[in-house]
C-alpha atoms as a PDB file:
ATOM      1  CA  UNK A   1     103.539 193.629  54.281  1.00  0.00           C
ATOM      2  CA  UNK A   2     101.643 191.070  51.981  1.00  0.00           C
ATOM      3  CA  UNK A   3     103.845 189.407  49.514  1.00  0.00           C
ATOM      4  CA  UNK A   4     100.514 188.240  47.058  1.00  0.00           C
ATOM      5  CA  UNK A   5      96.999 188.001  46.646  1.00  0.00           C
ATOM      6  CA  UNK A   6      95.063 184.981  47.634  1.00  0.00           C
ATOM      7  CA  UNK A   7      91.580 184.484  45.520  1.00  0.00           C
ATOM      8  CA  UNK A   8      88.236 182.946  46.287  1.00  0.00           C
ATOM      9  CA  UNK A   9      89.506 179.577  44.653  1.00  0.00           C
ATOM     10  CA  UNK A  10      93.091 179.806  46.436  1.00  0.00           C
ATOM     11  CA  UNK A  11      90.943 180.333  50.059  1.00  0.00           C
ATOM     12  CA  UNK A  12      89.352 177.184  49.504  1.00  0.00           C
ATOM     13  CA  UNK A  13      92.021 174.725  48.682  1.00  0.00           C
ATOM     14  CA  UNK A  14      93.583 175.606  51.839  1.00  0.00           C
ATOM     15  CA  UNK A  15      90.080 175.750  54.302  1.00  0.00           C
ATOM     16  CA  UNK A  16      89.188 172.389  52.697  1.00  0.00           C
ATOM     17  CA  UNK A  17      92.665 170.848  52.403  1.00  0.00           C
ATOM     18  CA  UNK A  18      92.289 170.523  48.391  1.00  0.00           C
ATOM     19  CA  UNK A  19      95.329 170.422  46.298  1.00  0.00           C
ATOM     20  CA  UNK A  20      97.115 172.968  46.251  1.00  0.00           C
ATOM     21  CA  UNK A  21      96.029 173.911  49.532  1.00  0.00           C
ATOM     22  CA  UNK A  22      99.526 173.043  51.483  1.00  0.00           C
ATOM     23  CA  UNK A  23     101.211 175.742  48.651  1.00  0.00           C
ATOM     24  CA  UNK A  24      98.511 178.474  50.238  1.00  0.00           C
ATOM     25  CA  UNK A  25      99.862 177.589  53.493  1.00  0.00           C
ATOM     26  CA  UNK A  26     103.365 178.127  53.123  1.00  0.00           C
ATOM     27  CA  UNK A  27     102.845 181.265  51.130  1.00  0.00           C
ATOM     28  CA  UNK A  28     100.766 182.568  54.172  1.00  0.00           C
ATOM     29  CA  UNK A  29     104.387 182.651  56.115  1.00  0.00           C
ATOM     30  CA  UNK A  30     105.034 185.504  53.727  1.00  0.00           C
ATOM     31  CA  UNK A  31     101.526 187.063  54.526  1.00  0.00           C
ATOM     32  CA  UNK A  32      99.180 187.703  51.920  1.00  0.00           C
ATOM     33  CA  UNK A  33      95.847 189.760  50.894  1.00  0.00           C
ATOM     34  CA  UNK A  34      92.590 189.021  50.135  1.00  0.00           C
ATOM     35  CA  UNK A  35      89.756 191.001  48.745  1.00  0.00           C
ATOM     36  CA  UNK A  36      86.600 191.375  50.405  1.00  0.00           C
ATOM     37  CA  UNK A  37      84.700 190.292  47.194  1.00  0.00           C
ATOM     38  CA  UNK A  38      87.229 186.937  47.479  1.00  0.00           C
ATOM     39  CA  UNK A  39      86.666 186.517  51.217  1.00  0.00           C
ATOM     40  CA  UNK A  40      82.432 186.973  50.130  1.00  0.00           C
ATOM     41  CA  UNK A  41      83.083 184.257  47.631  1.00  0.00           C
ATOM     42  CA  UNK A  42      85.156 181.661  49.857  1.00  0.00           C
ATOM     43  CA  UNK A  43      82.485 182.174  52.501  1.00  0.00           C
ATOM     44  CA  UNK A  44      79.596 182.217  50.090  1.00  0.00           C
ATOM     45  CA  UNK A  45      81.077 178.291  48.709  1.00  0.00           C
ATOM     46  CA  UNK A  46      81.601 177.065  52.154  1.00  0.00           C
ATOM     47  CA  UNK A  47      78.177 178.159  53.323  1.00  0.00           C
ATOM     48  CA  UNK A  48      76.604 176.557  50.570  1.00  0.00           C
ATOM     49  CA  UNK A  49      78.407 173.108  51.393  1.00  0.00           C
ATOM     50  CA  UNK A  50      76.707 173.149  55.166  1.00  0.00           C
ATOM     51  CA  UNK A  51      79.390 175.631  56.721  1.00  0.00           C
ATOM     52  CA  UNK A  52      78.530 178.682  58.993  1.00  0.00           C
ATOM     53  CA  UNK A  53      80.544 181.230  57.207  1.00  0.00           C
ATOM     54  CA  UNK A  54      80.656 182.716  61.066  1.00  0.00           C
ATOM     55  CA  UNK A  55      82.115 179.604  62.520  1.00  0.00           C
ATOM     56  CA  UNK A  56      84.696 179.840  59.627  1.00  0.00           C
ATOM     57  CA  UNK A  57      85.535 183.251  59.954  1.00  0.00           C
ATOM     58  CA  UNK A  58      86.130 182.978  63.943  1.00  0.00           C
ATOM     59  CA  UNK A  59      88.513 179.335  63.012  1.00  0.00           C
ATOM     60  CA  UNK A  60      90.802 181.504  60.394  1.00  0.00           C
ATOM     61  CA  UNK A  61      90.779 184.427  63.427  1.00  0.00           C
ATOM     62  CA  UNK A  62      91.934 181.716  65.979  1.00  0.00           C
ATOM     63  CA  UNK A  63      94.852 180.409  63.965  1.00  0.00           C
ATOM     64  CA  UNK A  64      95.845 183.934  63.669  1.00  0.00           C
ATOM     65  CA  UNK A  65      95.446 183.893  59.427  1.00  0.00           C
ATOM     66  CA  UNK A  66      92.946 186.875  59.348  1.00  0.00           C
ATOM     67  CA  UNK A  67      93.955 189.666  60.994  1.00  0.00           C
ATOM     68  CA  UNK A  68      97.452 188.126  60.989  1.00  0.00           C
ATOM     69  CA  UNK A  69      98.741 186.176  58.183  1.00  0.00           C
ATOM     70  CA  UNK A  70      95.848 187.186  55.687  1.00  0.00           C
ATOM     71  CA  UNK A  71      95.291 191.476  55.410  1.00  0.00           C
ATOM     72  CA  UNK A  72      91.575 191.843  54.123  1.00  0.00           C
ATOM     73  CA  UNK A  73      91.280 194.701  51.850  1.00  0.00           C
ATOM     74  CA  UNK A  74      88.380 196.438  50.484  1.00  0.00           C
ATOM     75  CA  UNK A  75      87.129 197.419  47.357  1.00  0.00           C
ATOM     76  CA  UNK A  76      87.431 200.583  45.990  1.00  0.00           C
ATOM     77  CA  UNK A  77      85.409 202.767  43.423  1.00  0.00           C
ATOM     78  CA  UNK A  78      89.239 202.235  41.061  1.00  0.00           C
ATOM     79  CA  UNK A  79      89.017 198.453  41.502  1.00  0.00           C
ATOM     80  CA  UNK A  80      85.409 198.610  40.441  1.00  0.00           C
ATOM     81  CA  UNK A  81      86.623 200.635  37.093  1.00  0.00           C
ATOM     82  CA  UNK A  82      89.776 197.984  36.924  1.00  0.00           C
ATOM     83  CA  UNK A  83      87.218 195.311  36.934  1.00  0.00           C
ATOM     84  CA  UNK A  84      85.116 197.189  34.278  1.00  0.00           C
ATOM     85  CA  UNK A  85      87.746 196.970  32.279  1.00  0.00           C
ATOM     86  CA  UNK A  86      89.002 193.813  32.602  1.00  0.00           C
ATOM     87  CA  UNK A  87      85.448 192.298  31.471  1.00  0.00           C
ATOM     88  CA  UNK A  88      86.290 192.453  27.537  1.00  0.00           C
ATOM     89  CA  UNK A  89      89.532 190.967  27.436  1.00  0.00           C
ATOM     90  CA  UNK A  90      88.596 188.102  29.961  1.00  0.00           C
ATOM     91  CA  UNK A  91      84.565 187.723  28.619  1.00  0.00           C
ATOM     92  CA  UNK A  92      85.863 184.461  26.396  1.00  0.00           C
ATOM     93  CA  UNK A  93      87.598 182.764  29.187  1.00  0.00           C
ATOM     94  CA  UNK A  94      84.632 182.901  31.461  1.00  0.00           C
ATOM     95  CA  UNK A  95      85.983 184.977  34.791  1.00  0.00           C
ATOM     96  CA  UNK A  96      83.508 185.770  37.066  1.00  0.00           C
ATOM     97  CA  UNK A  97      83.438 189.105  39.372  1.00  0.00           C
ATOM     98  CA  UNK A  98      85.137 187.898  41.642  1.00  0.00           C
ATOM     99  CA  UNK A  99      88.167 186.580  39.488  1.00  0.00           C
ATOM    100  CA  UNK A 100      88.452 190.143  37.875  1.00  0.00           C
ATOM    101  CA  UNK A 101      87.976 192.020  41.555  1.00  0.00           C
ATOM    102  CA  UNK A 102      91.121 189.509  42.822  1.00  0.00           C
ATOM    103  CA  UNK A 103      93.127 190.693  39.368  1.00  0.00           C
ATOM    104  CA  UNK A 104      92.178 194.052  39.968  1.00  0.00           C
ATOM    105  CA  UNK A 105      93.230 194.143  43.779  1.00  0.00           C
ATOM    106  CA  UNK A 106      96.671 192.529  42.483  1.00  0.00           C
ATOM    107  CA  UNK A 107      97.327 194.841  40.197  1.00  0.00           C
ATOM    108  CA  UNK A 108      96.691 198.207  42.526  1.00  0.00           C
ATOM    109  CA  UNK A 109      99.253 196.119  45.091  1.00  0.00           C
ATOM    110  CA  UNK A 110     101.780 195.547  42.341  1.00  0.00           C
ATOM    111  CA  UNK A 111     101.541 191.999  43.579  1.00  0.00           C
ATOM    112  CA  UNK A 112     101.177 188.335  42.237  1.00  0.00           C
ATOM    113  CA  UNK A 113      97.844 186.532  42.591  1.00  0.00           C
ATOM    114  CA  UNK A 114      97.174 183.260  43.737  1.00  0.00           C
ATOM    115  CA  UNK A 115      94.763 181.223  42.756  1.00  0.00           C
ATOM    116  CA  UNK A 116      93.671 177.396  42.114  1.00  0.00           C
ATOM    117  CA  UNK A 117      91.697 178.386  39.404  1.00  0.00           C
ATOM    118  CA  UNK A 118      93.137 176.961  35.968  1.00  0.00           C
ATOM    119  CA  UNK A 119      91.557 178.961  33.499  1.00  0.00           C
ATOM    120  CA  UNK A 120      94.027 181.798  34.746  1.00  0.00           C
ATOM    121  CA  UNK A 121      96.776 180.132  32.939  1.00  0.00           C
ATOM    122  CA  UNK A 122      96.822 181.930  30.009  1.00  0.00           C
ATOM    123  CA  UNK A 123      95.873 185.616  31.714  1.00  0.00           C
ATOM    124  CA  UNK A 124      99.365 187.166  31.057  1.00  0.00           C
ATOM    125  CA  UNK A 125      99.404 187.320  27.972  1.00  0.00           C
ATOM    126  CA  UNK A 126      96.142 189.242  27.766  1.00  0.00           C
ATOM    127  CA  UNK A 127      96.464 191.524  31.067  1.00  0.00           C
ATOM    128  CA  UNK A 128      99.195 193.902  31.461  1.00  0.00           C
ATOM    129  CA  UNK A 129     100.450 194.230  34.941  1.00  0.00           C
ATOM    130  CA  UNK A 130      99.368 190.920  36.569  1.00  0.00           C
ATOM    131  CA  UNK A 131     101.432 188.256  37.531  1.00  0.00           C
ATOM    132  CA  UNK A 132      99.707 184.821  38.183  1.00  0.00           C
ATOM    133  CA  UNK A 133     100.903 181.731  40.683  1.00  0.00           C
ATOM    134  CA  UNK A 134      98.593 178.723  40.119  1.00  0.00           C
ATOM    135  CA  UNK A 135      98.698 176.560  42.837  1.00  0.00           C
ATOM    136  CA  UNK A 136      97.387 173.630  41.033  1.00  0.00           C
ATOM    137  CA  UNK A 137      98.940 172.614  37.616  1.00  0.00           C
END
């Protein structure tokens, strides 16, 4: 059972060893989820750097993180009305889709999300029922 959500930004500290990245990779050991809009996004940034998002995809299969460690879960027509809704209170600090489809996803799972992302800090206090683990500080 996953133990938090991992975002696009969290993904990508740990594929390309950033900071922050070695916290993704312990919190793995707990398992973890990540939204198919997140997993699009990681993929997405790592294609655009040279990557073949297949290539990647088959490297996180092999060390046993998807399908293992990391539960992908999909997007549903009440995480697209979650996401809706989370555009006014989060317009002014500039979250993308994909930021509010990770917040969304966390809060249907009642769990934290992860992310490297440090315009998050500050989400609490705006979003009810999220709770928010930056991995960089």
């Amino acid at each position: 059972m996953s133990t938090f959500v991992l975002d696009a930004s969290g993904l990508l500290a740990y594929l390309q060893d950033e900071d922050g990245g070695s916290e993704v990779e312990e919190a793995l050991a707990q398992t973890g989820t990540i939204g198919t809009v997140n997993l699009a996004e990681a993929l997405s940034t790592v294609a655009l750097h040279g990557a073949d998002p297949r290539q990647v995809i088959g490297e996180l299969e092999a060390r046993g993180i998807l399908g293992g460690l990391l539960e992908v879960e999909p997007l549903t027509t009440d995480d697209a009305i979650a996401i809706a809704e989370l555009r006014p209170p989060t317009k002014d600090r500039g979250l993308s889709l994909g930021d509010r489809a990770c917040l969304a996803l966390g809060m249907r799972l009642g769990l934290p999300v992860m992310t490297a992302d440090r315009a998050w800090s500050e989400l609490e206090s705006v979003i009810d029922g999220v709770q928010i683990y930056s991995i960089r500080s």
